[in-house]
N, C-alpha and C. Protein backbone atom coordinates (compact mmCIF):
# COMPACT_ATOMS: atom_id res chain seq x y z
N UNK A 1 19.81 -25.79 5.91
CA UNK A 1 19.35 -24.43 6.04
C UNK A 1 18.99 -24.11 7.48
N UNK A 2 18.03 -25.39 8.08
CA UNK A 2 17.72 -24.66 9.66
C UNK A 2 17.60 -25.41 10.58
N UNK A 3 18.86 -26.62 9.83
CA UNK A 3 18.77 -27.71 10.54
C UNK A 3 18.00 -28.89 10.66
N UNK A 4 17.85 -29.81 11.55
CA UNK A 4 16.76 -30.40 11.89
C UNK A 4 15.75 -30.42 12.39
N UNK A 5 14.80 -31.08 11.57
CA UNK A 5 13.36 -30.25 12.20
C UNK A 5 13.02 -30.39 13.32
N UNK A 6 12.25 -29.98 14.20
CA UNK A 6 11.28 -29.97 15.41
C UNK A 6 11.22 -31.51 15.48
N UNK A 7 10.20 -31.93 14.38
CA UNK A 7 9.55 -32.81 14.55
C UNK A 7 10.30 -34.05 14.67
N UNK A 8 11.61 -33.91 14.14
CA UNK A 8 13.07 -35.43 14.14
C UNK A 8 13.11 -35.04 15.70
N UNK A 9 13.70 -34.05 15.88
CA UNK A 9 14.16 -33.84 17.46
C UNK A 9 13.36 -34.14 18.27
N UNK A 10 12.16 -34.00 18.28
CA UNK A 10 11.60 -34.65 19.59
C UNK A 10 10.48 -35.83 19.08
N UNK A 11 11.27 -37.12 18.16
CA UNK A 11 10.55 -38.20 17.74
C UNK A 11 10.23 -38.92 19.02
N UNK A 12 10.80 -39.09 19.75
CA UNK A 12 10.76 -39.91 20.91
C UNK A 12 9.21 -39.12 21.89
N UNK A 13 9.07 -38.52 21.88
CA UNK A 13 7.46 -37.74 22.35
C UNK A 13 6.53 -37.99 21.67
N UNK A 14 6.92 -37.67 19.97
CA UNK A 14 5.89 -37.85 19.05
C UNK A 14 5.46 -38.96 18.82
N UNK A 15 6.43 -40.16 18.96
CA UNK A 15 6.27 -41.46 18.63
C UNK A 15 4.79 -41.98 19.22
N UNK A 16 4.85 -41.99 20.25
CA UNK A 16 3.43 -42.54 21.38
C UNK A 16 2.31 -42.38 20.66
N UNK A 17 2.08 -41.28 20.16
CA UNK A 17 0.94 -40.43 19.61
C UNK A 17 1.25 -40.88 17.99
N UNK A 18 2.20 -41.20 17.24
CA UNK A 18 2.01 -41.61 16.16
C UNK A 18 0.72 -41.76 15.50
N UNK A 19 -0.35 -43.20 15.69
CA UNK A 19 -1.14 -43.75 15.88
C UNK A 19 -2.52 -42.32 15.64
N UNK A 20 -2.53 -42.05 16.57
CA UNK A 20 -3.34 -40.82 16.95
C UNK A 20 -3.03 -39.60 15.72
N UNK A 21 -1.96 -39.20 15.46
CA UNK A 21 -1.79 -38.16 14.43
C UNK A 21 -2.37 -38.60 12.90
N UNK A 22 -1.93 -40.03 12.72
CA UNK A 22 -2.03 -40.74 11.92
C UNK A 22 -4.04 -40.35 11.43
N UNK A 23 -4.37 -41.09 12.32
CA UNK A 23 -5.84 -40.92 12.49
C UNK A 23 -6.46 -39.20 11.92
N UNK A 24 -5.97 -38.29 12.85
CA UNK A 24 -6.18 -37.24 13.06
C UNK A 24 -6.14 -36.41 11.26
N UNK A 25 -5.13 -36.84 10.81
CA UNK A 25 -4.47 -36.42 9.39
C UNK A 25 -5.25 -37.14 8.73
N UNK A 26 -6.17 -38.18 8.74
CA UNK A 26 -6.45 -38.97 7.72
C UNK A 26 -7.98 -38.21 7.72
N UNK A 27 -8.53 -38.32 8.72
CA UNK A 27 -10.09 -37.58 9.12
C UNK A 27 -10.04 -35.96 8.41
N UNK A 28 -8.30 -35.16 8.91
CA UNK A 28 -8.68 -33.69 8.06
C UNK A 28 -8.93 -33.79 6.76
N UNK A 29 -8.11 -34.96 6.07
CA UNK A 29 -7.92 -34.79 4.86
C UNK A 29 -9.15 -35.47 4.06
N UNK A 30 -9.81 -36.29 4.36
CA UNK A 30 -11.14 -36.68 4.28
C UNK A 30 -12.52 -35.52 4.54
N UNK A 31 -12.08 -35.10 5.97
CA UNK A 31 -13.09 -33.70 5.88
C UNK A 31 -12.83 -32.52 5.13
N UNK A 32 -11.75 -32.18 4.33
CA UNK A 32 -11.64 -31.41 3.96
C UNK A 32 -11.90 -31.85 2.13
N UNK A 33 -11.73 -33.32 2.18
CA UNK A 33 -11.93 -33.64 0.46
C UNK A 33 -13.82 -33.22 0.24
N UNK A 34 -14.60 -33.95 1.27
CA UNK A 34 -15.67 -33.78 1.38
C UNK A 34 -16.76 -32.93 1.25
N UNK A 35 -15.87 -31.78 2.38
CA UNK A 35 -16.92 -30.44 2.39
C UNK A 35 -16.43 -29.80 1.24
N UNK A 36 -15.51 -29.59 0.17
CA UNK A 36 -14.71 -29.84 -0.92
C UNK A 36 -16.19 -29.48 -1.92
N UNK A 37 -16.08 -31.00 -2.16
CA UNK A 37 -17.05 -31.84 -3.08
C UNK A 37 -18.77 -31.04 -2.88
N UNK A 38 -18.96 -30.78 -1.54
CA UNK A 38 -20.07 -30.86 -1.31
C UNK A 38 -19.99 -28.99 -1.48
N UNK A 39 -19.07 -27.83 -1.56
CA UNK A 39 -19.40 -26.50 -1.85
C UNK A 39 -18.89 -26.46 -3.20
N UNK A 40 -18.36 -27.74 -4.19
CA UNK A 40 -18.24 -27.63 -5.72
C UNK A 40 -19.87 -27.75 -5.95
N UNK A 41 -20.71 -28.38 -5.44
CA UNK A 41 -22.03 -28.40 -5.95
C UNK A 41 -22.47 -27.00 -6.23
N UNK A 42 -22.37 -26.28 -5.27
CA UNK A 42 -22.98 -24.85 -5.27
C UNK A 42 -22.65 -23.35 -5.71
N UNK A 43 -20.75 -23.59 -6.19
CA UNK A 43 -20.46 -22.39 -5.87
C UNK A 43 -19.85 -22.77 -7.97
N UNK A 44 -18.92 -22.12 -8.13
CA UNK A 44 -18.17 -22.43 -9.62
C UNK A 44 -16.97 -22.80 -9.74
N UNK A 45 -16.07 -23.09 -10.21
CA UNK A 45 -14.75 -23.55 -10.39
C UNK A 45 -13.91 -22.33 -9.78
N UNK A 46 -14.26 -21.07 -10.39
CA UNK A 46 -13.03 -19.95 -9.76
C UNK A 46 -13.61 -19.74 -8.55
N UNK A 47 -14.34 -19.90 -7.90
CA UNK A 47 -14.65 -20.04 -6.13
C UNK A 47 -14.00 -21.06 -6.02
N UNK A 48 -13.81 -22.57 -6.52
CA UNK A 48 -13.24 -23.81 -5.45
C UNK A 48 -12.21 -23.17 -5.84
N UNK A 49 -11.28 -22.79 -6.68
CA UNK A 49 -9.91 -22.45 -7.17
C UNK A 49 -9.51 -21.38 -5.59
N UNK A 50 -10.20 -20.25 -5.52
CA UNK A 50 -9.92 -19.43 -5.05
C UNK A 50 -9.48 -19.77 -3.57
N UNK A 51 -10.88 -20.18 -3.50
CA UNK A 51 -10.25 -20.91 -1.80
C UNK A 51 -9.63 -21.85 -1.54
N UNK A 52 -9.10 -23.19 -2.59
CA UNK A 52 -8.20 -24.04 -2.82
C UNK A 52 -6.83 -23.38 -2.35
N UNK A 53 -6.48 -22.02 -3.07
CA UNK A 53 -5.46 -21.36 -3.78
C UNK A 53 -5.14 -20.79 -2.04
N UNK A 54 -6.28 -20.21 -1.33
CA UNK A 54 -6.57 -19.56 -0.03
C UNK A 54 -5.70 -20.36 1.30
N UNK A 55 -6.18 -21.42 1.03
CA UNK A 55 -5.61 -22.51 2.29
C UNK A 55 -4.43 -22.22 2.95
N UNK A 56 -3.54 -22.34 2.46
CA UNK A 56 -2.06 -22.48 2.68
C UNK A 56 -1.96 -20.57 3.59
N UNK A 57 -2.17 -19.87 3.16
CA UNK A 57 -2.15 -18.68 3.99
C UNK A 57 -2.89 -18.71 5.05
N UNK A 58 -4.42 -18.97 5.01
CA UNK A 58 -5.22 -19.28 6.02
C UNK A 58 -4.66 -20.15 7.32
N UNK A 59 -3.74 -21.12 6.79
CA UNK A 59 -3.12 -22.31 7.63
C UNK A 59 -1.96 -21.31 8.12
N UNK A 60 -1.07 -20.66 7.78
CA UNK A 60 -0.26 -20.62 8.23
C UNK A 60 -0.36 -19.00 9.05
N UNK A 61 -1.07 -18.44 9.29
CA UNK A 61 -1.18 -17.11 9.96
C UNK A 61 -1.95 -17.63 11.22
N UNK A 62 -3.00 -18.12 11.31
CA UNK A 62 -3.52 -18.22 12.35
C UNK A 62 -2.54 -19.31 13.13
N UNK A 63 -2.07 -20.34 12.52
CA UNK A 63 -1.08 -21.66 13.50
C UNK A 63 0.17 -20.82 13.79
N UNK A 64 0.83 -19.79 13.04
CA UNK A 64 1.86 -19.04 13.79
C UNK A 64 1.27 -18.13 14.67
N UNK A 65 0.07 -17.47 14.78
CA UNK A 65 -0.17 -17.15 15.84
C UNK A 65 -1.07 -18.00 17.21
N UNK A 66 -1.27 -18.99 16.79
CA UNK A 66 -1.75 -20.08 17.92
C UNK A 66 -0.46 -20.80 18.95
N UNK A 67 0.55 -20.68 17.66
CA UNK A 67 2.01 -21.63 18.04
C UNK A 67 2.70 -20.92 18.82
N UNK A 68 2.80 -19.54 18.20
CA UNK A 68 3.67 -18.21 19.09
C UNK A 68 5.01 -18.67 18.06
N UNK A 69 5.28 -19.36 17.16
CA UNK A 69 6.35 -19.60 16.23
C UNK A 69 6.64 -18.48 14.55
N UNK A 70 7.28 -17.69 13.99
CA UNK A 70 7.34 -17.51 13.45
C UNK A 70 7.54 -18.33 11.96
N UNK A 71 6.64 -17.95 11.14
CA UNK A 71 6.39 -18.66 9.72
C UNK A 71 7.98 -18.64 8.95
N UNK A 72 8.23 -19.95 8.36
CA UNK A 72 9.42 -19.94 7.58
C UNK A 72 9.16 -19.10 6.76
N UNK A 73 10.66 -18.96 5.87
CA UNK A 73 10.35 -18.45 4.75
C UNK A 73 9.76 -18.99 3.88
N UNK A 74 9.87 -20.33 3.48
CA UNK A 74 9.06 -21.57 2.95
C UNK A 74 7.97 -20.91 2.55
N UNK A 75 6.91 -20.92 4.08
CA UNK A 75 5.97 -20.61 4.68
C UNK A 75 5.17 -19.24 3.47
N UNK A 76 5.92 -18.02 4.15
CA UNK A 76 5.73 -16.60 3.44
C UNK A 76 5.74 -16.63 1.89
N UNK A 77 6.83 -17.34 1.06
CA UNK A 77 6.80 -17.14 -0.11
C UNK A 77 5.81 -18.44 -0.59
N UNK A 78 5.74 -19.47 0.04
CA UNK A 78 4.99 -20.27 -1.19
C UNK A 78 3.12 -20.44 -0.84
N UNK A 79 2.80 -19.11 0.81
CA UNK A 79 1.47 -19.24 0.98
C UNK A 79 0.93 -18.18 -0.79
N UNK A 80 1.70 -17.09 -0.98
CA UNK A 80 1.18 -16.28 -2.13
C UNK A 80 1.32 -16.41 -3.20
N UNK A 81 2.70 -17.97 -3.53
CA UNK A 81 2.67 -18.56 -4.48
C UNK A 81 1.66 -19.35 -4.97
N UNK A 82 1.27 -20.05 -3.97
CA UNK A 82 -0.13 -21.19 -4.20
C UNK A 82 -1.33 -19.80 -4.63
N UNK A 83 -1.64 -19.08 -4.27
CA UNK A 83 -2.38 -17.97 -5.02
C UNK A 83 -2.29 -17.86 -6.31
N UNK A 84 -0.81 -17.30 -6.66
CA UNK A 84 -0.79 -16.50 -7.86
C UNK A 84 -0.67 -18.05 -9.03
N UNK A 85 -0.31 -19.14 -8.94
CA UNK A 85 -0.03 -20.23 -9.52
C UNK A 85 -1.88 -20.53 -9.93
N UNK A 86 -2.48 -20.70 -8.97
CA UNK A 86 -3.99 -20.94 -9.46
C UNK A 86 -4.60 -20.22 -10.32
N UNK A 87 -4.36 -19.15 -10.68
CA UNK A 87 -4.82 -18.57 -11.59
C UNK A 87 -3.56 -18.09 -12.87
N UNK A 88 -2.73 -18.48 -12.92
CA UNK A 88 -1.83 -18.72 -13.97
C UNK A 88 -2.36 -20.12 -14.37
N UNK A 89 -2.87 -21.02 -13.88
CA UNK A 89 -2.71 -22.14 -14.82
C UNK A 89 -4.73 -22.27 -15.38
């Protein structure tokens, strides 16, 4: 569809930093299981749902405008999918 990604094409840059991303990805996903856990204490299930459901748009509007890259289509259709799917199920 759009080829090969960014991230194959310039493995040889990324490689060095491997290590470091590695790290970096493991800490978001830990800080984000965490503070998680710790606003399920306070808030109700359709609040964690909501902002669960939230993420994926949140992520991808502000990093296309930080990046200066336009959002796939990927991107556009499955940030309002992860929405409408959370509250269908």
């Amino acid at each position: 569809m759009g080829g090969t990604p960014k991230c194959l094409r310039n493995r040889l840059a990324i490689w060095p930093h491997i290590g470091q991303l590695a790290v970096l990805g493991f800490l978001a996903m830990c800080l984000f299981q965490r503070l998680s856990y710790l606003a399920a204490e306070t808030t109700t299930a359709t609040n964690m749902a909501v902002f669960t459901a939230l993420t994926p748009p949140l992520t991808v509007g502000p990093s296309s405008a930080l990046l200066g890259e336009a959002p796939t289509l990927g991107m556009v259709c499955g940030a309002p999918l992860s929405f409408v799917v959370s509250f269908i199920s």
